[in-house]
C-alpha atoms as a PDB file:
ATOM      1  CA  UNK A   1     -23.651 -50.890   3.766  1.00  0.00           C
ATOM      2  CA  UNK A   2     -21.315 -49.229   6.504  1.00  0.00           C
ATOM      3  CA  UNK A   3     -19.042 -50.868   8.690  1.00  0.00           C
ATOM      4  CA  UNK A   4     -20.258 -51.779  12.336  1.00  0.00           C
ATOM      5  CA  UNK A   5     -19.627 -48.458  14.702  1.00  0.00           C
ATOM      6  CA  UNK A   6     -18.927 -50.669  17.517  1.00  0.00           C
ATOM      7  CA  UNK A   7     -15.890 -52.186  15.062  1.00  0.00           C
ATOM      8  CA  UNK A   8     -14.590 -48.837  13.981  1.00  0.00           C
ATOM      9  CA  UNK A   9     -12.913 -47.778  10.316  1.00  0.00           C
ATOM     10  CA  UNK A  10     -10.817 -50.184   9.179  1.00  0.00           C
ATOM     11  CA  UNK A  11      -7.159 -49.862   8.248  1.00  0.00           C
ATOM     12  CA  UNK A  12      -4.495 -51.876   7.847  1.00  0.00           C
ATOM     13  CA  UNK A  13      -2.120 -52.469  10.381  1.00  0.00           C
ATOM     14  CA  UNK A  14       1.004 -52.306   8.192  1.00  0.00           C
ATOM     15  CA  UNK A  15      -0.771 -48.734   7.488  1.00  0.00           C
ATOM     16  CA  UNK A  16      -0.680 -47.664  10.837  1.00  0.00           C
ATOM     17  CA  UNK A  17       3.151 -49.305  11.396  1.00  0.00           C
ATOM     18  CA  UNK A  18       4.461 -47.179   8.276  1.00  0.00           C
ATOM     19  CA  UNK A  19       2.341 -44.284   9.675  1.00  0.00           C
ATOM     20  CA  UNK A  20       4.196 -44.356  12.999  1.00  0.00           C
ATOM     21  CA  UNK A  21       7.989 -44.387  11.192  1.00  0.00           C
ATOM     22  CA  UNK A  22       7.507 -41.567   8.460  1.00  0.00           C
ATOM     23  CA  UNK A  23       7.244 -38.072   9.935  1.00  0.00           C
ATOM     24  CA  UNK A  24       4.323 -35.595   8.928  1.00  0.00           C
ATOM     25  CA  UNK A  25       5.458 -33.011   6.010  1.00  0.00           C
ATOM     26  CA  UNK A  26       8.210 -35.739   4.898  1.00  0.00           C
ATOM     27  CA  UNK A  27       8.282 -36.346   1.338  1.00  0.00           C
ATOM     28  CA  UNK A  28       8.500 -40.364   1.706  1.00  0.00           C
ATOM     29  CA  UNK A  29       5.479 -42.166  -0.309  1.00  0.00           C
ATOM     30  CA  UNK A  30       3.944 -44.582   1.541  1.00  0.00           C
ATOM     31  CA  UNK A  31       2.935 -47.606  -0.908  1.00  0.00           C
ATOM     32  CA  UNK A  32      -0.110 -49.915  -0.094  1.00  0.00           C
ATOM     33  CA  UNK A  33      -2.140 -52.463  -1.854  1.00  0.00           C
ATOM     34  CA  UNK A  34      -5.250 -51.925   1.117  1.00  0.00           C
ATOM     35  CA  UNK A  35      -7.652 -49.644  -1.450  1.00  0.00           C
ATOM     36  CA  UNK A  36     -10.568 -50.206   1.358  1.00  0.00           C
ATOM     37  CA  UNK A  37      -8.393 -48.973   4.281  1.00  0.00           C
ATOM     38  CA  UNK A  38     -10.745 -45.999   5.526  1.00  0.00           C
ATOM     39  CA  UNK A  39      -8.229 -42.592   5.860  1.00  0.00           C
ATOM     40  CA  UNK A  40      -8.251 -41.298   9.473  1.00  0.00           C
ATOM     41  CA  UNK A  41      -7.336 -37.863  10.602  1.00  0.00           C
ATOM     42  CA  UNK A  42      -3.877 -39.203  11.881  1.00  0.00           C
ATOM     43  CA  UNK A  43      -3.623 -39.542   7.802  1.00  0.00           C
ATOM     44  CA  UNK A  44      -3.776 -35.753   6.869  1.00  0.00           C
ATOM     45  CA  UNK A  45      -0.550 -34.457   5.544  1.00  0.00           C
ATOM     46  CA  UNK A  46       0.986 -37.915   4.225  1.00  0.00           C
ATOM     47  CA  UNK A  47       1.433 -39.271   0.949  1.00  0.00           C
ATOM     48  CA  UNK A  48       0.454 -42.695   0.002  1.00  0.00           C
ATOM     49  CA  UNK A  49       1.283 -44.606  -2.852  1.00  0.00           C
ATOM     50  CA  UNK A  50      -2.506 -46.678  -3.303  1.00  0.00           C
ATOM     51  CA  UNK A  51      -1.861 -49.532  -5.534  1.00  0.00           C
ATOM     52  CA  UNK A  52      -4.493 -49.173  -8.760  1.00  0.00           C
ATOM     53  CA  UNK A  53      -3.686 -53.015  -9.992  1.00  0.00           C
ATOM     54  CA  UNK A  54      -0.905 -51.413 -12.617  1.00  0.00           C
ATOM     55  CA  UNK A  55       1.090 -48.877 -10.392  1.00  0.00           C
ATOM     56  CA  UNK A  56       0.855 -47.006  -7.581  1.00  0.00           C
ATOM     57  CA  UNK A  57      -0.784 -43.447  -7.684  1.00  0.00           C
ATOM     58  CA  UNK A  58       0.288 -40.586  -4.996  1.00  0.00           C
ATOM     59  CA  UNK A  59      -2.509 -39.995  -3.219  1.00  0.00           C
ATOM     60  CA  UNK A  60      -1.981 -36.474  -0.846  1.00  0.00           C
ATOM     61  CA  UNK A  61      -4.326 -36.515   1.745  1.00  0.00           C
ATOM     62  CA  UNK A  62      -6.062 -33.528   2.904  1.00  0.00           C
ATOM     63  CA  UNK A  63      -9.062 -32.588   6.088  1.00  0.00           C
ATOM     64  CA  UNK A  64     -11.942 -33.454   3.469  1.00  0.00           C
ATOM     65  CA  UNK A  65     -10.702 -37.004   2.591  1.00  0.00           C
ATOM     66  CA  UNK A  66     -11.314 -38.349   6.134  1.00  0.00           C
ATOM     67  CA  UNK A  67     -13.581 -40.888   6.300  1.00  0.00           C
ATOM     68  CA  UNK A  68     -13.294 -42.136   2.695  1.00  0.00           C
ATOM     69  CA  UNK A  69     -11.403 -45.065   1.541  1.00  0.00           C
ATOM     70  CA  UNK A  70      -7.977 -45.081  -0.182  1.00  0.00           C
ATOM     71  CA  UNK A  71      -8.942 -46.415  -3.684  1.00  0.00           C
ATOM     72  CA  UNK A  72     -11.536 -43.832  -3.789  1.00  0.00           C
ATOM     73  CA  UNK A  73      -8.652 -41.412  -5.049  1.00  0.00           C
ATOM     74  CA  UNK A  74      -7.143 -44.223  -7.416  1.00  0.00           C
ATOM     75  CA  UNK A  75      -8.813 -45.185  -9.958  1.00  0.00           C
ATOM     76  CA  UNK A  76      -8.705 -48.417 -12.191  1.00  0.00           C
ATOM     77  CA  UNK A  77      -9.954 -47.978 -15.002  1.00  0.00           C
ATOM     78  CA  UNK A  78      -8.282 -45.270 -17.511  1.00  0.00           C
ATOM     79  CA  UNK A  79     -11.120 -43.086 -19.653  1.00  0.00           C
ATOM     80  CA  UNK A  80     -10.331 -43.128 -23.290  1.00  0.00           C
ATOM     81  CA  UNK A  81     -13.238 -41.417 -24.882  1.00  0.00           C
ATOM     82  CA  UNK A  82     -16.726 -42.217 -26.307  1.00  0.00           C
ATOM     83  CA  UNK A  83     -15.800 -42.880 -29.781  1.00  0.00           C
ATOM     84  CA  UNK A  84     -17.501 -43.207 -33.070  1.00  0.00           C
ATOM     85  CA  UNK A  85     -18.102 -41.068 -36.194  1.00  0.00           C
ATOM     86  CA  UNK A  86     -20.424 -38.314 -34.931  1.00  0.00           C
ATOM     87  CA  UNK A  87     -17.830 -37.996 -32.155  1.00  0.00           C
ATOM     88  CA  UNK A  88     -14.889 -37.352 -34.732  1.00  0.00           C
ATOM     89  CA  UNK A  89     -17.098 -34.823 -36.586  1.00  0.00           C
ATOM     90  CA  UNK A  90     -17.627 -32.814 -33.565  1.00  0.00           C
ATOM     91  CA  UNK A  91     -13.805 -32.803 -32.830  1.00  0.00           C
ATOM     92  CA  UNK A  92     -12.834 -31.919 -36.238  1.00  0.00           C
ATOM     93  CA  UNK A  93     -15.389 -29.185 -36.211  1.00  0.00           C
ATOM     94  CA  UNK A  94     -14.252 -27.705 -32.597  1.00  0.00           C
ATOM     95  CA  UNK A  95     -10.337 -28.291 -34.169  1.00  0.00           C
ATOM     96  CA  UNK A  96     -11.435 -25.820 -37.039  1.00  0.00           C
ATOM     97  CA  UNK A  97     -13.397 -23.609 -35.295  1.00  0.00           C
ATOM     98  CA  UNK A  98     -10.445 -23.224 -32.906  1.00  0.00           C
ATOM     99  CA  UNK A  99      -7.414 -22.298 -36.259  1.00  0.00           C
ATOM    100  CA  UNK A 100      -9.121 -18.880 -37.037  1.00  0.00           C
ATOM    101  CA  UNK A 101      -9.703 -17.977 -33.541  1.00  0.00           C
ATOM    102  CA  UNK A 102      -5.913 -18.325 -32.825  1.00  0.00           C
ATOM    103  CA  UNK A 103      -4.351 -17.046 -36.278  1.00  0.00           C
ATOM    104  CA  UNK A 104      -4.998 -13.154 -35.738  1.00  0.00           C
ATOM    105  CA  UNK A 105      -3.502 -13.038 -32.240  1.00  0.00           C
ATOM    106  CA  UNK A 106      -0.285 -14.328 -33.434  1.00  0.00           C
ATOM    107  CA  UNK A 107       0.094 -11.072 -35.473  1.00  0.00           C
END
């Protein structure tokens, strides 16, 4: 469920304190731990550094992120790969598949 309109987006107000030191088009990273701060067009051209619970991920934010939150562009959780045997076979075959396509170009 949204936020309130009558309350507005949230953000942080150390967000909005860093925001009003670092110039737009400066290279500084701004770092934050506030994932659910909502990005506001005052936001467009700055990097943040949003906090994923391990280290902090640049985050560049452009027109079409306004209006989402900051962790939306972080994530948590890192994808390893659905695993298993049938998986391995299909690799192995895509791996082989792959050798003869790429030996007669080298010629």
């Amino acid at each position: 469920m949204p936020r309130s309109l009558k309350k507005g987006p949230f953000i942080h107000p150390s967000i909005l304190k860093k925001l009003g030191r670092v110039k737009v088009g400066d290279a500084t990273v701004i770092k934050t731990w506030s994932r659910n701060s909502t990005i506001i067009p005052e936001m467009v051209g700055f990097t943040f550094g949003v906090h994923n619970g391990r280290a902090f991920t640049p985050v560049n934010i452009k027109e079409e992120m306004v209006g989402h939150k900051l962790g939306e562009f972080s994530p948590t959780r890192k994808f390893v790969r659905h695993g298993g045997r049938m998986q391995k076979e299909l690799e192995m075959k895509a791996a082989e598949a792959a050798k003869p396509a790429a030996a007669p170009e080298k010629k």
